[in-house]
N, C-alpha and C. Protein backbone atom coordinates (compact mmCIF):
# COMPACT_ATOMS: atom_id res chain seq x y z
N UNK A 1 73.69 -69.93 144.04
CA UNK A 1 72.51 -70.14 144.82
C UNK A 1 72.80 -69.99 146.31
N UNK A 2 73.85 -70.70 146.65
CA UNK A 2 74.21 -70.33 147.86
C UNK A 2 74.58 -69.02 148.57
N UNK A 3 75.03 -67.76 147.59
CA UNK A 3 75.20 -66.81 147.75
C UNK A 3 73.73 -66.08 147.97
N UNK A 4 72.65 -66.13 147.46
CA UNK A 4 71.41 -65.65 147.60
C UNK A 4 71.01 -66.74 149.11
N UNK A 5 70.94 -67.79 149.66
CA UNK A 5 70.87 -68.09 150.51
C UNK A 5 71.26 -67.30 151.90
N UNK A 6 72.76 -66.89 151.32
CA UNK A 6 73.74 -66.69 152.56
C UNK A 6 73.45 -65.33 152.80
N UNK A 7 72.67 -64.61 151.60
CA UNK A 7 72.38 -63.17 151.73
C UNK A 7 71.04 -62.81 152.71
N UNK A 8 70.14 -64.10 152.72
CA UNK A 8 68.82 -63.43 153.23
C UNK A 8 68.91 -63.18 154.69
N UNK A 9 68.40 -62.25 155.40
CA UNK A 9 68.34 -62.45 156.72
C UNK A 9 67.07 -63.26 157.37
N UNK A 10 67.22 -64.24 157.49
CA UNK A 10 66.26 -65.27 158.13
C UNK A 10 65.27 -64.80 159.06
N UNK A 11 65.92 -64.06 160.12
CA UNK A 11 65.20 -63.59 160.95
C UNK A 11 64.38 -62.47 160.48
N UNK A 12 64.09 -61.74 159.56
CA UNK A 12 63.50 -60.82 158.72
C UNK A 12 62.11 -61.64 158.00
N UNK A 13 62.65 -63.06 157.66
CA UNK A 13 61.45 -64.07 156.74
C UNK A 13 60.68 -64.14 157.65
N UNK A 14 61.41 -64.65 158.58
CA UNK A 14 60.51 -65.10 159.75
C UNK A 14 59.44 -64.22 160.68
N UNK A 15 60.35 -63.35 160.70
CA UNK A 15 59.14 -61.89 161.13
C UNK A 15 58.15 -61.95 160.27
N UNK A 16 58.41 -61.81 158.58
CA UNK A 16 57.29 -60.71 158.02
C UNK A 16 56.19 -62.38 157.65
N UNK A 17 56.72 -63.47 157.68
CA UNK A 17 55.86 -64.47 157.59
C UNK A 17 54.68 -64.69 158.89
N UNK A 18 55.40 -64.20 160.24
CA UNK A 18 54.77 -64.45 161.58
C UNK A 18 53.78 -63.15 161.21
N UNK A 19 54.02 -62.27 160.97
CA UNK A 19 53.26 -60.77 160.81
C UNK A 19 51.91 -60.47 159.88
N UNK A 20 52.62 -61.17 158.34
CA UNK A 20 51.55 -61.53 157.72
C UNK A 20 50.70 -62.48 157.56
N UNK A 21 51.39 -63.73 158.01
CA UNK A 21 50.28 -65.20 157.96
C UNK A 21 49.95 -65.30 159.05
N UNK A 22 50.75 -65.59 160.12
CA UNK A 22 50.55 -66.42 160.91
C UNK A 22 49.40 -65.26 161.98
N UNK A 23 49.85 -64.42 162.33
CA UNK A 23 49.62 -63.60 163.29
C UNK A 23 48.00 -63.32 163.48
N UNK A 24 47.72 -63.01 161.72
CA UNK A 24 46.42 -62.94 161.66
C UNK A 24 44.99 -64.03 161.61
N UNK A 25 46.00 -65.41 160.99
CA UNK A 25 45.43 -66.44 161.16
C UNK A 25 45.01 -67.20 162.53
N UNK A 26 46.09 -66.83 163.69
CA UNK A 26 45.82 -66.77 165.06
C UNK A 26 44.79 -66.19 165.70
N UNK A 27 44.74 -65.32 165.49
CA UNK A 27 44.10 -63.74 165.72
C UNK A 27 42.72 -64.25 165.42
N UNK A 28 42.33 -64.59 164.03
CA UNK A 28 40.97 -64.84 163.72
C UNK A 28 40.56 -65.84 164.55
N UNK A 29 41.33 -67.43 164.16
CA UNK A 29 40.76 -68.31 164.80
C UNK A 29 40.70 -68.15 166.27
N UNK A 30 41.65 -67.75 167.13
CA UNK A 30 41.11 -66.74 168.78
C UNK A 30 39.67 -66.38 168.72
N UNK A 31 39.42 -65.36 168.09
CA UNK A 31 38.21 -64.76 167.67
C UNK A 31 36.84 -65.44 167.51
N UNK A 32 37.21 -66.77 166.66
CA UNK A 32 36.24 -67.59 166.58
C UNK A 32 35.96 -68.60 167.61
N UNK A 33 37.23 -68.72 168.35
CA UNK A 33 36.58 -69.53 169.47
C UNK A 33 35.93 -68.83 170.57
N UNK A 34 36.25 -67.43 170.93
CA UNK A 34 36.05 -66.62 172.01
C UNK A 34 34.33 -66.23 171.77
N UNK A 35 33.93 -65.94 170.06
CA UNK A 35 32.78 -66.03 169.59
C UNK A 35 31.62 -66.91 169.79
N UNK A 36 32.01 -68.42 169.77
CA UNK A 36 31.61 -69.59 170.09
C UNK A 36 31.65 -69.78 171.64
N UNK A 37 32.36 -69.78 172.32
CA UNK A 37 32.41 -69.77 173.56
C UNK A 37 31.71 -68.30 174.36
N UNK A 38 31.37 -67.85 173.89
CA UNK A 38 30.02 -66.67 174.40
C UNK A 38 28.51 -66.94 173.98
N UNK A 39 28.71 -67.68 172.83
CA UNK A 39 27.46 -68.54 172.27
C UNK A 39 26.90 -69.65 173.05
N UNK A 40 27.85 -70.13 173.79
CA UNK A 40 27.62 -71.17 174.24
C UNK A 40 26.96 -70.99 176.05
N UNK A 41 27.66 -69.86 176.32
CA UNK A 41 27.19 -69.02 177.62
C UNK A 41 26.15 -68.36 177.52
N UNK A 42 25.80 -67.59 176.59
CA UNK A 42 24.27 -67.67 176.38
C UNK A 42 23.26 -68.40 176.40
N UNK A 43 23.49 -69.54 175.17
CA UNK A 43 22.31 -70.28 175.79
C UNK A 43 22.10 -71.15 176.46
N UNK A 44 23.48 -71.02 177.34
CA UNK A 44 23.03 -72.16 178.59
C UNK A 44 22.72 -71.08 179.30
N UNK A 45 22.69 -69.50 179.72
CA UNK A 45 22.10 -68.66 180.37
C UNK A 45 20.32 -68.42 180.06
N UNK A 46 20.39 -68.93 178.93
CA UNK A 46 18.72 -68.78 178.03
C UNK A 46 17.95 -69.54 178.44
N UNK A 47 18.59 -70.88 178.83
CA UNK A 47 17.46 -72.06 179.43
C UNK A 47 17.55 -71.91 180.96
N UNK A 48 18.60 -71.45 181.52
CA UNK A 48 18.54 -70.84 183.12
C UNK A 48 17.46 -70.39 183.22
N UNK A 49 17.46 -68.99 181.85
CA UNK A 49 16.07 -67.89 182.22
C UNK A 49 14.93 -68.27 182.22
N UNK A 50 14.54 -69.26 181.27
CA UNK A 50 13.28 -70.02 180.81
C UNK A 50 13.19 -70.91 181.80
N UNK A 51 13.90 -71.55 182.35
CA UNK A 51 13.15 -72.04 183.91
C UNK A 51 12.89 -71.24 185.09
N UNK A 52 13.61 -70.43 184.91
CA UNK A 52 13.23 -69.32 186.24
C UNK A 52 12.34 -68.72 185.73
N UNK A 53 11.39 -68.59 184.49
CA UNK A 53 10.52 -67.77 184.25
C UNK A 53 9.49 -68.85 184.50
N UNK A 54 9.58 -69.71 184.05
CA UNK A 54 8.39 -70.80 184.17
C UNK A 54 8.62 -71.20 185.98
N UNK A 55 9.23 -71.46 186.61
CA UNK A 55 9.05 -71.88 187.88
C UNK A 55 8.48 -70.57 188.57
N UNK A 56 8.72 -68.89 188.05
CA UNK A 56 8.44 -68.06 188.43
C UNK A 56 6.60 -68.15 188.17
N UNK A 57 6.42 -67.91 187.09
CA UNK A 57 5.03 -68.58 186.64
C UNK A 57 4.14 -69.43 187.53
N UNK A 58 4.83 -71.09 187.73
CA UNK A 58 4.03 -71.68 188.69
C UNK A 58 3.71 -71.38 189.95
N UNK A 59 4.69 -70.49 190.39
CA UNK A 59 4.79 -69.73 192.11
C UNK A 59 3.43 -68.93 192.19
N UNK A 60 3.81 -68.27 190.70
CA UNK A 60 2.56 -66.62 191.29
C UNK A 60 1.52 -67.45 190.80
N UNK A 61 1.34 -68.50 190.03
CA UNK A 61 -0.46 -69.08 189.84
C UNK A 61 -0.28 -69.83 191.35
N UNK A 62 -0.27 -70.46 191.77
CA UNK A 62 0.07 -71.06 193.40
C UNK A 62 0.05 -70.01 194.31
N UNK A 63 0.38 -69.02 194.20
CA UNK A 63 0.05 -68.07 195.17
C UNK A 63 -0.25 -67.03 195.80
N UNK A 64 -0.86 -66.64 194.10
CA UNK A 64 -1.59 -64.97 193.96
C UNK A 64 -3.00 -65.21 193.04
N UNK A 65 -2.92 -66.31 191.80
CA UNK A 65 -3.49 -66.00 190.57
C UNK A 65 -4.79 -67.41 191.11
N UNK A 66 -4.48 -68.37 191.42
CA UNK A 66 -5.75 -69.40 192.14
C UNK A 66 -6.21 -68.61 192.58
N UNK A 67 -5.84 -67.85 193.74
CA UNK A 67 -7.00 -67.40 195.10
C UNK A 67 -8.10 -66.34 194.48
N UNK A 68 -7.46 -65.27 193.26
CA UNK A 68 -8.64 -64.42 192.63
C UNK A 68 -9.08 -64.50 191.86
N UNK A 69 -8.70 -65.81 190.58
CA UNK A 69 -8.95 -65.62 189.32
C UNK A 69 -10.86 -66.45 189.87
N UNK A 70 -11.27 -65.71 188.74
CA UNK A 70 -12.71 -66.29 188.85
C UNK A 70 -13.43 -65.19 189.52
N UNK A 71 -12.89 -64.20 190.17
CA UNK A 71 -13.46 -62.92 191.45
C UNK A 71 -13.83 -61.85 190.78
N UNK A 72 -14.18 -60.98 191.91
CA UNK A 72 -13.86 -59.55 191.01
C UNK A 72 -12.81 -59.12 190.83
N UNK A 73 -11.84 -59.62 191.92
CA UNK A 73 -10.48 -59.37 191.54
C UNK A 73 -9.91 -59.14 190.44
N UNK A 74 -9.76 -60.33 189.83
CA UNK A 74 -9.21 -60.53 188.36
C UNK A 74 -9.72 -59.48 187.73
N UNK A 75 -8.58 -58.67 187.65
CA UNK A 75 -9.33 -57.84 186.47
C UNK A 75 -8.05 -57.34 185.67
N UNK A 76 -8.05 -56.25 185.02
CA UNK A 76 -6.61 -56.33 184.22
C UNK A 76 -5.36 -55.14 185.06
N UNK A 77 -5.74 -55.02 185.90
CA UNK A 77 -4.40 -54.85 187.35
C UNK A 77 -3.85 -55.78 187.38
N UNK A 78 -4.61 -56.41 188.11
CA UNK A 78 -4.22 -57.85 188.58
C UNK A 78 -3.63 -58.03 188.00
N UNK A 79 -4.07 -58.18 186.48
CA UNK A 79 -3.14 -59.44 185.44
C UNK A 79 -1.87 -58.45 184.99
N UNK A 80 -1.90 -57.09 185.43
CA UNK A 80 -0.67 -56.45 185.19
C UNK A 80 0.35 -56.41 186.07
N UNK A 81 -0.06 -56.58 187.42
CA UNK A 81 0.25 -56.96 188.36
C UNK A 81 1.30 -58.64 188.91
N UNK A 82 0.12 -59.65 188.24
CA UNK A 82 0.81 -60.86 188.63
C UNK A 82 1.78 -61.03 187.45
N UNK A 83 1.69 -60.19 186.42
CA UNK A 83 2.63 -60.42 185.38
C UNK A 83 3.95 -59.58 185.99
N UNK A 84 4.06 -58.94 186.29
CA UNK A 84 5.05 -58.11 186.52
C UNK A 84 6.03 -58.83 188.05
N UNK A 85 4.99 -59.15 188.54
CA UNK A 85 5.45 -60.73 190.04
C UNK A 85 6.58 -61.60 189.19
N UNK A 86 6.15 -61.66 188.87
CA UNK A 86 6.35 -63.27 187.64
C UNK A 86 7.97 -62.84 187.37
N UNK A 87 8.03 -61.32 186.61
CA UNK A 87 8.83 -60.77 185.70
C UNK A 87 10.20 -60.68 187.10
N UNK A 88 9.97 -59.99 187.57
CA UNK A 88 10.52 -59.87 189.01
C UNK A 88 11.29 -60.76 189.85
N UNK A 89 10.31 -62.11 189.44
CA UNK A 89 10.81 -63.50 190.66
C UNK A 89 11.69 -63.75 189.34
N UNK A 90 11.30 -63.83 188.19
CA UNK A 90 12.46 -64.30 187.20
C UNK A 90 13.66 -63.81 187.11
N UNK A 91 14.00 -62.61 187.43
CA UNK A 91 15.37 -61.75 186.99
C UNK A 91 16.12 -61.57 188.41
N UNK A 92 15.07 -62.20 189.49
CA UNK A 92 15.97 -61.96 190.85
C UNK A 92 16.38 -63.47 191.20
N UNK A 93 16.52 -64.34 190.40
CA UNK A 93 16.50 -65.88 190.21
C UNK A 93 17.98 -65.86 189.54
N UNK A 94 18.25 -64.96 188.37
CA UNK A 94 19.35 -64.79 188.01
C UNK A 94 20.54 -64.44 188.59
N UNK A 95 21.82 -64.73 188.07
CA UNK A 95 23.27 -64.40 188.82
C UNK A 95 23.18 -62.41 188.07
N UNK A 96 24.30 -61.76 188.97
CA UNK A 96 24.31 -60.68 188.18
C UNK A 96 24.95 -61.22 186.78
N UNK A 97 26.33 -61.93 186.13
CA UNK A 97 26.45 -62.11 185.58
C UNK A 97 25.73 -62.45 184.58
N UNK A 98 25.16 -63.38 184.87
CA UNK A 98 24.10 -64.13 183.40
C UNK A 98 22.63 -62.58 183.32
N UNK A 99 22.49 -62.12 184.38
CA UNK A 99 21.64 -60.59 183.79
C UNK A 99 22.28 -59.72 182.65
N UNK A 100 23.61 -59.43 183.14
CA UNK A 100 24.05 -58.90 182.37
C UNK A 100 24.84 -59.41 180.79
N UNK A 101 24.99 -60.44 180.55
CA UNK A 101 25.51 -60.72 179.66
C UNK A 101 24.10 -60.86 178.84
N UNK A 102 22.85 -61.73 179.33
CA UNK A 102 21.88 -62.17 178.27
C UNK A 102 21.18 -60.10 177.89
N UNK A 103 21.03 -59.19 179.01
CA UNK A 103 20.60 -58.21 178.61
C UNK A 103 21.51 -57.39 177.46
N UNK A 104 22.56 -57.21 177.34
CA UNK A 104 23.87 -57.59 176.58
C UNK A 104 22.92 -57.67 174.99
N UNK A 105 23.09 -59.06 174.97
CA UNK A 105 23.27 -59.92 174.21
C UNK A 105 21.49 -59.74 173.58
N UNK A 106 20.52 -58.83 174.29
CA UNK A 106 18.96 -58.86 173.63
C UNK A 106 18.41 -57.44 173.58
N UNK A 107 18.67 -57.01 172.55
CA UNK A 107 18.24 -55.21 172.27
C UNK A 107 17.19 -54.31 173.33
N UNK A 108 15.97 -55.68 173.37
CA UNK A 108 14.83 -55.06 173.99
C UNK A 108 15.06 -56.01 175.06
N UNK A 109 15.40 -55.90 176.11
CA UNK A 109 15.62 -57.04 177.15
C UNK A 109 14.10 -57.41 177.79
N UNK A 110 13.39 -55.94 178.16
CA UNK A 110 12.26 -56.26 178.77
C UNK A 110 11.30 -56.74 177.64
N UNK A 111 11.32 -56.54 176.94
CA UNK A 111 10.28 -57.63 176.02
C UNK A 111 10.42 -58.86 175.53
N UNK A 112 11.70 -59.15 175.93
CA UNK A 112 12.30 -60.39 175.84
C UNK A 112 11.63 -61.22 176.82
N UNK A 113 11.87 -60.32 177.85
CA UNK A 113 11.13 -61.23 179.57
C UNK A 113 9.88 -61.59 179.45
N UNK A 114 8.92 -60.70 179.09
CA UNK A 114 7.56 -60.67 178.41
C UNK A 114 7.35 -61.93 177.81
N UNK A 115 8.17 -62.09 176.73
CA UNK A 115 7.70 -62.72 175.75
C UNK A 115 7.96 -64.54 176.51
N UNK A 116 8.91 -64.79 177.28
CA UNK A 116 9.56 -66.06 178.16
C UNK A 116 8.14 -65.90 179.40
N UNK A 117 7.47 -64.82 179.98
CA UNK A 117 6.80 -64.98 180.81
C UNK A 117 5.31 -65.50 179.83
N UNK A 118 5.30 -64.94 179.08
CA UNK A 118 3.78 -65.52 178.28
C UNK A 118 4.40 -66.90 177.44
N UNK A 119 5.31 -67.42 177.27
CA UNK A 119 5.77 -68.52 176.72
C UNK A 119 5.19 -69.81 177.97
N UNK A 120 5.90 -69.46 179.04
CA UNK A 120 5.76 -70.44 180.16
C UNK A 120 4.75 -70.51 180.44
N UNK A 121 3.47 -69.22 180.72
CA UNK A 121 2.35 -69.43 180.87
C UNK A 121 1.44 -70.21 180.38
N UNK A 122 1.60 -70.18 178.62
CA UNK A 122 0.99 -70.99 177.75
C UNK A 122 1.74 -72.53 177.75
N UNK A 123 2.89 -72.97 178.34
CA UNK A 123 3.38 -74.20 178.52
C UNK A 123 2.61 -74.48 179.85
N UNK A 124 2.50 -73.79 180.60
CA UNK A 124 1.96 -73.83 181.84
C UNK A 124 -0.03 -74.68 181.86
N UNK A 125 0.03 -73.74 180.86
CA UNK A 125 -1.98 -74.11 180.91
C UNK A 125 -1.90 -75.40 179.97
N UNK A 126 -0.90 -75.56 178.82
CA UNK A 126 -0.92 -76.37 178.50
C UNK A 126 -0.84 -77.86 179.19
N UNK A 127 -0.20 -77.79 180.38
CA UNK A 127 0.73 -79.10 181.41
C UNK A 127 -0.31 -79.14 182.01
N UNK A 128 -1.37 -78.46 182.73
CA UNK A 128 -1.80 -78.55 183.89
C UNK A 128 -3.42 -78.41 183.70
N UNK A 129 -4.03 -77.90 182.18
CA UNK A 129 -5.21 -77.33 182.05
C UNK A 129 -5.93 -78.19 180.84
């Protein structure tokens, strides 16, 4: 027994054990934290956006959408118009970083914005109307 001992080269076990177990088991769990930790930068970038869309929101009713709604103004310019204000004050509120990672991270980015600018609006009329 000792002769099969004295024969193995250790440093050979030890390689093909580091190579096949270990290496890859590292490797994944890396993976999974680096996974999780981009998850986690997202959606603390997601509720960034959703307040800058909603504070964007309260700005342009405060200081475009009071003064005409009810006019002839209002008409659907306008509302293409103060929507697009809105869209604008929201994404220039952002770091470049968090732009680019959440646009990244959302296929249709601009309908994403859309959809956070008519979200806040309807939280909006809801709070205040």
């Amino acid at each position: 027994m000792s002769e099969v001992l004295s024969g193995i080269d250790w440093n050979q076990v030890i390689y093909t054990i580091w190579t096949v177990v270990l290496l890859p088991v590292i490797t994944y769990i890396g993976a999974q934290i680096n996974d999780y930790a981009k998850a986690k930068k997202i959606d603390k970038y997601t509720e960034i956006l959703y307040k800058n869309a909603s504070n964007a929101v309260k700005d342009v009713y405060e200081t475009v959408v009071r003064d005409i709604k009810g006019t002839d103004d209002w008409n659907d310019k306008s509302k293409k118009y103060v929507k697009e204000l809105a869209k604008t004050k929201t994404l220039n509120a952002l770091t470049t970083s968090a732009y680019q990672i959440l646009k990244a991270a959302n296929k249709d980015f601009d309908k994403y914005i859309d959809s956070l600018i008519e979200t806040a609006l309807y939280d909006l009329k809801r709070e205040y109307f």
